[in-house]
C-alpha atoms as a PDB file:
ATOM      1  CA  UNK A   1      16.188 -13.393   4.973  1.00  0.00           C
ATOM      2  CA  UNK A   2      12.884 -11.751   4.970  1.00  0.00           C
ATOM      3  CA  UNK A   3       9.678 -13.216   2.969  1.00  0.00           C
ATOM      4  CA  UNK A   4      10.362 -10.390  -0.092  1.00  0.00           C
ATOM      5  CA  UNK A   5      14.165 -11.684  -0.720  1.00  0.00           C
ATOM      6  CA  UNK A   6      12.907 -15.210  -0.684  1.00  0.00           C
ATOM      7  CA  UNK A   7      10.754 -14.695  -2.787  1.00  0.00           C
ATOM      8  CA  UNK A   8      13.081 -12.923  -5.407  1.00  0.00           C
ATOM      9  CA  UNK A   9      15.718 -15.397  -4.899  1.00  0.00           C
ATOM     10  CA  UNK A  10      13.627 -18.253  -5.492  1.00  0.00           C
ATOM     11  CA  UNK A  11      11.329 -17.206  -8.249  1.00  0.00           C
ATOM     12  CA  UNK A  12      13.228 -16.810 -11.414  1.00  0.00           C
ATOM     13  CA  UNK A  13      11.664 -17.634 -15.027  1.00  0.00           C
ATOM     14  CA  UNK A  14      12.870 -18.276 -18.456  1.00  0.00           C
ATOM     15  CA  UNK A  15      15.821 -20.838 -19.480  1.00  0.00           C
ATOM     16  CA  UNK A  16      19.147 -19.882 -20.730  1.00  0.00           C
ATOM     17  CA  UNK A  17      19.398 -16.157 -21.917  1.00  0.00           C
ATOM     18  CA  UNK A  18      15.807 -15.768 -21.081  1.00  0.00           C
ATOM     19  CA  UNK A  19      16.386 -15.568 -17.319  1.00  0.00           C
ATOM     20  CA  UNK A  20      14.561 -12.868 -15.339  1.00  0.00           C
ATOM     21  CA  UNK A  21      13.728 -12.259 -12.202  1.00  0.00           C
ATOM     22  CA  UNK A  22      10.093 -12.589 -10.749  1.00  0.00           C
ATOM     23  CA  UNK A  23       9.455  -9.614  -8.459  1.00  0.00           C
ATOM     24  CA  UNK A  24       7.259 -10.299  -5.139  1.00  0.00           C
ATOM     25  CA  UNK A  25       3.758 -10.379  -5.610  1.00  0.00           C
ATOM     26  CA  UNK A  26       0.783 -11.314  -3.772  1.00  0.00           C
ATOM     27  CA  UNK A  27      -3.239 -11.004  -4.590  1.00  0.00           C
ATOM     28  CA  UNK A  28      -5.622  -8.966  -1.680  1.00  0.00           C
ATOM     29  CA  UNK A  29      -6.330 -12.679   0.217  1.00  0.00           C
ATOM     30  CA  UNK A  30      -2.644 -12.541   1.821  1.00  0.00           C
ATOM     31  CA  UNK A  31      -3.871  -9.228   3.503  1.00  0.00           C
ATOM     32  CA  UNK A  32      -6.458  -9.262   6.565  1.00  0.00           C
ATOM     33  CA  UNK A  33      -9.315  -7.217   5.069  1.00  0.00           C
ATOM     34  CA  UNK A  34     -11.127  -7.614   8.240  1.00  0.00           C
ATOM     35  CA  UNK A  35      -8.966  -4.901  10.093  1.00  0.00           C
ATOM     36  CA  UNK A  36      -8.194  -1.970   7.605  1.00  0.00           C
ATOM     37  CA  UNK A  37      -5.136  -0.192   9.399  1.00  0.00           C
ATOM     38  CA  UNK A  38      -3.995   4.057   9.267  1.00  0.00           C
ATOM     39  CA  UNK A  39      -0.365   4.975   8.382  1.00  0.00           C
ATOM     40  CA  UNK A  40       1.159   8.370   7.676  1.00  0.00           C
ATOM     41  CA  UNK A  41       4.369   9.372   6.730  1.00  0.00           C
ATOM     42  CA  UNK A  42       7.176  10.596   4.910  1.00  0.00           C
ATOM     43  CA  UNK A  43       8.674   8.459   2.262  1.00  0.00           C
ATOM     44  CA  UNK A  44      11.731   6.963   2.443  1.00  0.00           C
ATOM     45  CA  UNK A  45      12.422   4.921  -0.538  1.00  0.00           C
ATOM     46  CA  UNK A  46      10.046   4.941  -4.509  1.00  0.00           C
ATOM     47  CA  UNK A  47      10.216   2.046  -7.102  1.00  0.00           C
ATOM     48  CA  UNK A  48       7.878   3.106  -9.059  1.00  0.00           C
ATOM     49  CA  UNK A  49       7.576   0.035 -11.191  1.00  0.00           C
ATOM     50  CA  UNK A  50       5.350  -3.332 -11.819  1.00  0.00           C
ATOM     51  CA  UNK A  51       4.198  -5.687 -10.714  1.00  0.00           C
ATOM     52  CA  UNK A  52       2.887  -2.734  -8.509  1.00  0.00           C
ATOM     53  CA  UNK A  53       4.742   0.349  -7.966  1.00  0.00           C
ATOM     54  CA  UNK A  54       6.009   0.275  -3.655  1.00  0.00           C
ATOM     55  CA  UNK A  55       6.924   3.126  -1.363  1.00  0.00           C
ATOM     56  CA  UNK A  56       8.630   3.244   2.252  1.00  0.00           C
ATOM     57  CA  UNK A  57       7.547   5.233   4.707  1.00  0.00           C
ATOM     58  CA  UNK A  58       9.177   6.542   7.989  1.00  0.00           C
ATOM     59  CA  UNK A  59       5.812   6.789  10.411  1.00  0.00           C
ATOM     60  CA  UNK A  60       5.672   9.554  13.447  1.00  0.00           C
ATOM     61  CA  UNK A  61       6.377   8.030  16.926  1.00  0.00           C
ATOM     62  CA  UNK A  62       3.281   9.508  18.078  1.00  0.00           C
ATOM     63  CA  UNK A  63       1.199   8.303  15.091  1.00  0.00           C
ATOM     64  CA  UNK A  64      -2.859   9.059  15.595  1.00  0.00           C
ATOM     65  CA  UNK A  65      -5.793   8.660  13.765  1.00  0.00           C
ATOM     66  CA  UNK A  66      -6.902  12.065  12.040  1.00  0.00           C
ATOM     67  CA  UNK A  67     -10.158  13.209  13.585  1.00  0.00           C
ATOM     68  CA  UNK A  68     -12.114  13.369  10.048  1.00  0.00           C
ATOM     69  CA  UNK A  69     -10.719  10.353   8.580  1.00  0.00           C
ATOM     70  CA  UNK A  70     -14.137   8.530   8.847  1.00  0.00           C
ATOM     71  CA  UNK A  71     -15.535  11.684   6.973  1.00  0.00           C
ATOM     72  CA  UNK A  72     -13.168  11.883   3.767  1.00  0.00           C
ATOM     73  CA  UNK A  73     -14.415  12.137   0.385  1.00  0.00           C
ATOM     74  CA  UNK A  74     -13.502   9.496  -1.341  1.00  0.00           C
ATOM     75  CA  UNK A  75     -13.486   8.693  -4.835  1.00  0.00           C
ATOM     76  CA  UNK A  76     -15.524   5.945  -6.903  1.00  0.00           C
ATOM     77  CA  UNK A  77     -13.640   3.338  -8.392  1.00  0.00           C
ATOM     78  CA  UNK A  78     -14.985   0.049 -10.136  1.00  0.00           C
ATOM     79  CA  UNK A  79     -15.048  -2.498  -7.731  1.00  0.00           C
ATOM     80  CA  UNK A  80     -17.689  -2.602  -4.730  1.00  0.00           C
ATOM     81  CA  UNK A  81     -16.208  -1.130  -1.969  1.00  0.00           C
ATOM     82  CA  UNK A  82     -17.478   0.447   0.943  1.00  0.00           C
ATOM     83  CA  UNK A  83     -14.962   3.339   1.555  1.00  0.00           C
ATOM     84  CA  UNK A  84     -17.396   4.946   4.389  1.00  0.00           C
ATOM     85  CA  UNK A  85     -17.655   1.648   6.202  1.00  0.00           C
ATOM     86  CA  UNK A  86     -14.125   0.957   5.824  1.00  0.00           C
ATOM     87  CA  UNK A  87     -12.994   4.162   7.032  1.00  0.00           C
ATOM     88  CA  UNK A  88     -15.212   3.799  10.043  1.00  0.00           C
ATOM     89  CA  UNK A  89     -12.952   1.207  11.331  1.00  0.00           C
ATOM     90  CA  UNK A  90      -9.648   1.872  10.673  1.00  0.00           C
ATOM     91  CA  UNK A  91      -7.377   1.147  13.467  1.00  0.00           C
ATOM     92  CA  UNK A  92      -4.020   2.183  14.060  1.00  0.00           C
ATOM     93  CA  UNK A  93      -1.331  -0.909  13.736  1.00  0.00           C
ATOM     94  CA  UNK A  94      -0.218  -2.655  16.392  1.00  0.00           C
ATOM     95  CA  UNK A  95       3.303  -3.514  15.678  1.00  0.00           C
ATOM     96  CA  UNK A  96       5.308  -0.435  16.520  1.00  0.00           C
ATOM     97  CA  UNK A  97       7.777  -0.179  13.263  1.00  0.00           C
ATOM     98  CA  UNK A  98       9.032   2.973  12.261  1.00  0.00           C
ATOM     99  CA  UNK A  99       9.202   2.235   8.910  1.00  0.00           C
ATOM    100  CA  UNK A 100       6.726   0.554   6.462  1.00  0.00           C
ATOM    101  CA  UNK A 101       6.709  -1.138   2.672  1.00  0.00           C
ATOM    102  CA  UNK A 102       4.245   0.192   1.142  1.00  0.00           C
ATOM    103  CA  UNK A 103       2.502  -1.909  -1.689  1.00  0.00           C
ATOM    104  CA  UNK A 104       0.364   0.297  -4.259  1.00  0.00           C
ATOM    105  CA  UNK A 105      -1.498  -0.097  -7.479  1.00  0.00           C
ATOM    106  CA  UNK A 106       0.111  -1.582 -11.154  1.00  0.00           C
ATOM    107  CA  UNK A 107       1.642   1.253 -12.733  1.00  0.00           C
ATOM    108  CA  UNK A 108      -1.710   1.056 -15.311  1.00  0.00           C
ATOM    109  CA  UNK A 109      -4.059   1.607 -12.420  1.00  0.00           C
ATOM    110  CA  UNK A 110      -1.658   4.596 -10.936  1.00  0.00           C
ATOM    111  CA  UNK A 111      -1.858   6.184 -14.294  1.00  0.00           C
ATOM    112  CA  UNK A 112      -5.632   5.808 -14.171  1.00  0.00           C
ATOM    113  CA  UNK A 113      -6.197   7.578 -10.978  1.00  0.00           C
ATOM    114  CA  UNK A 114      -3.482  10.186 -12.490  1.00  0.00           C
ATOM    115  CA  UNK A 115      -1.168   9.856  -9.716  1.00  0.00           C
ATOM    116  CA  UNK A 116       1.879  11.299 -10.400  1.00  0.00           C
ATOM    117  CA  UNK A 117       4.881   9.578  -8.975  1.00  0.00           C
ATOM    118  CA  UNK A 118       5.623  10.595  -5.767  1.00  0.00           C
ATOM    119  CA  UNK A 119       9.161  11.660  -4.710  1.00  0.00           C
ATOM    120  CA  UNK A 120      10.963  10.561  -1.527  1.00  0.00           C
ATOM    121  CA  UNK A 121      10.592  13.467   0.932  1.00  0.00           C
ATOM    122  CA  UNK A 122       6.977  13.773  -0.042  1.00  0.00           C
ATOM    123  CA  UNK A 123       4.281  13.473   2.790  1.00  0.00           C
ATOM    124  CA  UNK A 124       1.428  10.457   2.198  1.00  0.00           C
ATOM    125  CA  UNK A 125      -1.006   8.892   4.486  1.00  0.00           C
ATOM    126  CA  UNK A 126      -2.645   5.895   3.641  1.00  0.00           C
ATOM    127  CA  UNK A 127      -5.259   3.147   4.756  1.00  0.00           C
ATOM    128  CA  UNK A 128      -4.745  -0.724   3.827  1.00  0.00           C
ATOM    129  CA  UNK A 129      -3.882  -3.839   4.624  1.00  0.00           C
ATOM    130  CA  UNK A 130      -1.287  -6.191   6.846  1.00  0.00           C
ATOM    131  CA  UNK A 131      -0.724  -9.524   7.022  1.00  0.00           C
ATOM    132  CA  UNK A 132      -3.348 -11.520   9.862  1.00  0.00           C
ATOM    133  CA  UNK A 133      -2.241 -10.192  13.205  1.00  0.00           C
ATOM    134  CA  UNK A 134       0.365  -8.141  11.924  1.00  0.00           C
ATOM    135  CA  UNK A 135       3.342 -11.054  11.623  1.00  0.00           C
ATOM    136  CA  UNK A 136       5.860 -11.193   9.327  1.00  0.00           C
ATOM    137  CA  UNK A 137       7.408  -7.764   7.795  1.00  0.00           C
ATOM    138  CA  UNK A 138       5.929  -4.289   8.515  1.00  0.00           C
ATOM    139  CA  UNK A 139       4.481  -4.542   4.365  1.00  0.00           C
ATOM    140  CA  UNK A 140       0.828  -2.532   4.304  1.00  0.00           C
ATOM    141  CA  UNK A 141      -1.365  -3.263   1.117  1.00  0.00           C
ATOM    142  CA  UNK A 142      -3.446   0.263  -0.015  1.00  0.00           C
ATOM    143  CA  UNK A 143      -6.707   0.695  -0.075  1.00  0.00           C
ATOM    144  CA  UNK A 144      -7.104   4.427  -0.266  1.00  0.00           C
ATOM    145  CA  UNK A 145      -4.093   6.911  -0.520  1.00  0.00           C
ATOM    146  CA  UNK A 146      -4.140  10.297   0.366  1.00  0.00           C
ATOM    147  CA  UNK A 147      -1.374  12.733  -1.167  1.00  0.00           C
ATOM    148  CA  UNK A 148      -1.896  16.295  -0.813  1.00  0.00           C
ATOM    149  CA  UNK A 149      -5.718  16.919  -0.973  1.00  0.00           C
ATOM    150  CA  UNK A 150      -6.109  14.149  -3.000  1.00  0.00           C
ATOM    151  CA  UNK A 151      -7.751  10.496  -2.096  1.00  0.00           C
ATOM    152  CA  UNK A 152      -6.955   7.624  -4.516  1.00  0.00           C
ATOM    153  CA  UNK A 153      -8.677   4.003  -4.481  1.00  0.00           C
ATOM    154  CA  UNK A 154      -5.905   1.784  -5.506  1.00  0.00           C
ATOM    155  CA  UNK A 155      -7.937  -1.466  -5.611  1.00  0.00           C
ATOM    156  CA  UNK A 156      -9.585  -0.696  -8.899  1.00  0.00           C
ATOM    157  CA  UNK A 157      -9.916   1.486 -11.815  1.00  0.00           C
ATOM    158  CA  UNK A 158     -11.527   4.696 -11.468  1.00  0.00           C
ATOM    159  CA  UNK A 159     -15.507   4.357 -11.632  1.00  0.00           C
END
């Protein structure tokens, strides 16, 4: 059982009629902010839903860094990041999966940035977050996502 179906299974809230399910979800301090990692891909599976809406992506065997990702505009959003500096060092992962959960924005925050939901088949690259040294389940936390021509910071609202 992987760390997403425990958590389902074990978090439920509400007595009698009112049961419902709590859906997995974790704050930026699970993810290793230290080491901001590259993934690109085509997408595999959408639930475009809260607490934040997810993605799965089937990554290239021969996954590389793009040349001019340190040199992408990106956009400003509310909270203080540094998208240059984080940009600089973004790393490839590790871990070798093929394919990746992808954890995005609440579906308020998506709205914000105008991102229209994005279909399975579509093409999305994407830098974020793991868990410290990669263990547990190939899950990536975004920072910035790039569909199309466009660059989205899903940590906050737009500035």
């Amino acid at each position: 059982m992987n760390r997403r179906q425990l958590v389902q299974g074990m978090a439920s809230l509400g007595t009698g009629s009112m049961l419902m399910p709590a859906m997995a979800h974790h704050g930026w301090s699970s993810f290793d902010q230290d080491r901001p990692i590259y993934l690109q891909g085509r997408v595999t599976r959408v639930q475009w839903r809260n607490p934040h809406a997810e993605l799965v992506i089937e990554v290239p065997a021969n996954l590389a860094l793009p040349a001019d990702l340190a040199q992408r505009a990106l956009p400003a959003q509310s909270a203080p990041v540094d998208g240059k500096a984080l940009l600089a060092k973004t790393v490839l992962p590790t871990r070798k999966d093929r394919s990746w959960e992808v954890e995005l924005a609440p579906l308020t925050r998506m709205e914000a940035w105008k991102v229209a939901p994005i279909a399975v088949g579509a093409q999305v690259s994407l830098v974020g977050f793991t868990f410290a040294q990669e263990k547990g389940d190939a899950i990536v936390r975004v920072e910035y996502l790039f569909v199309g021509d466009r660059a989205y910071g899903l940590r906050s609202s737009p500035a």
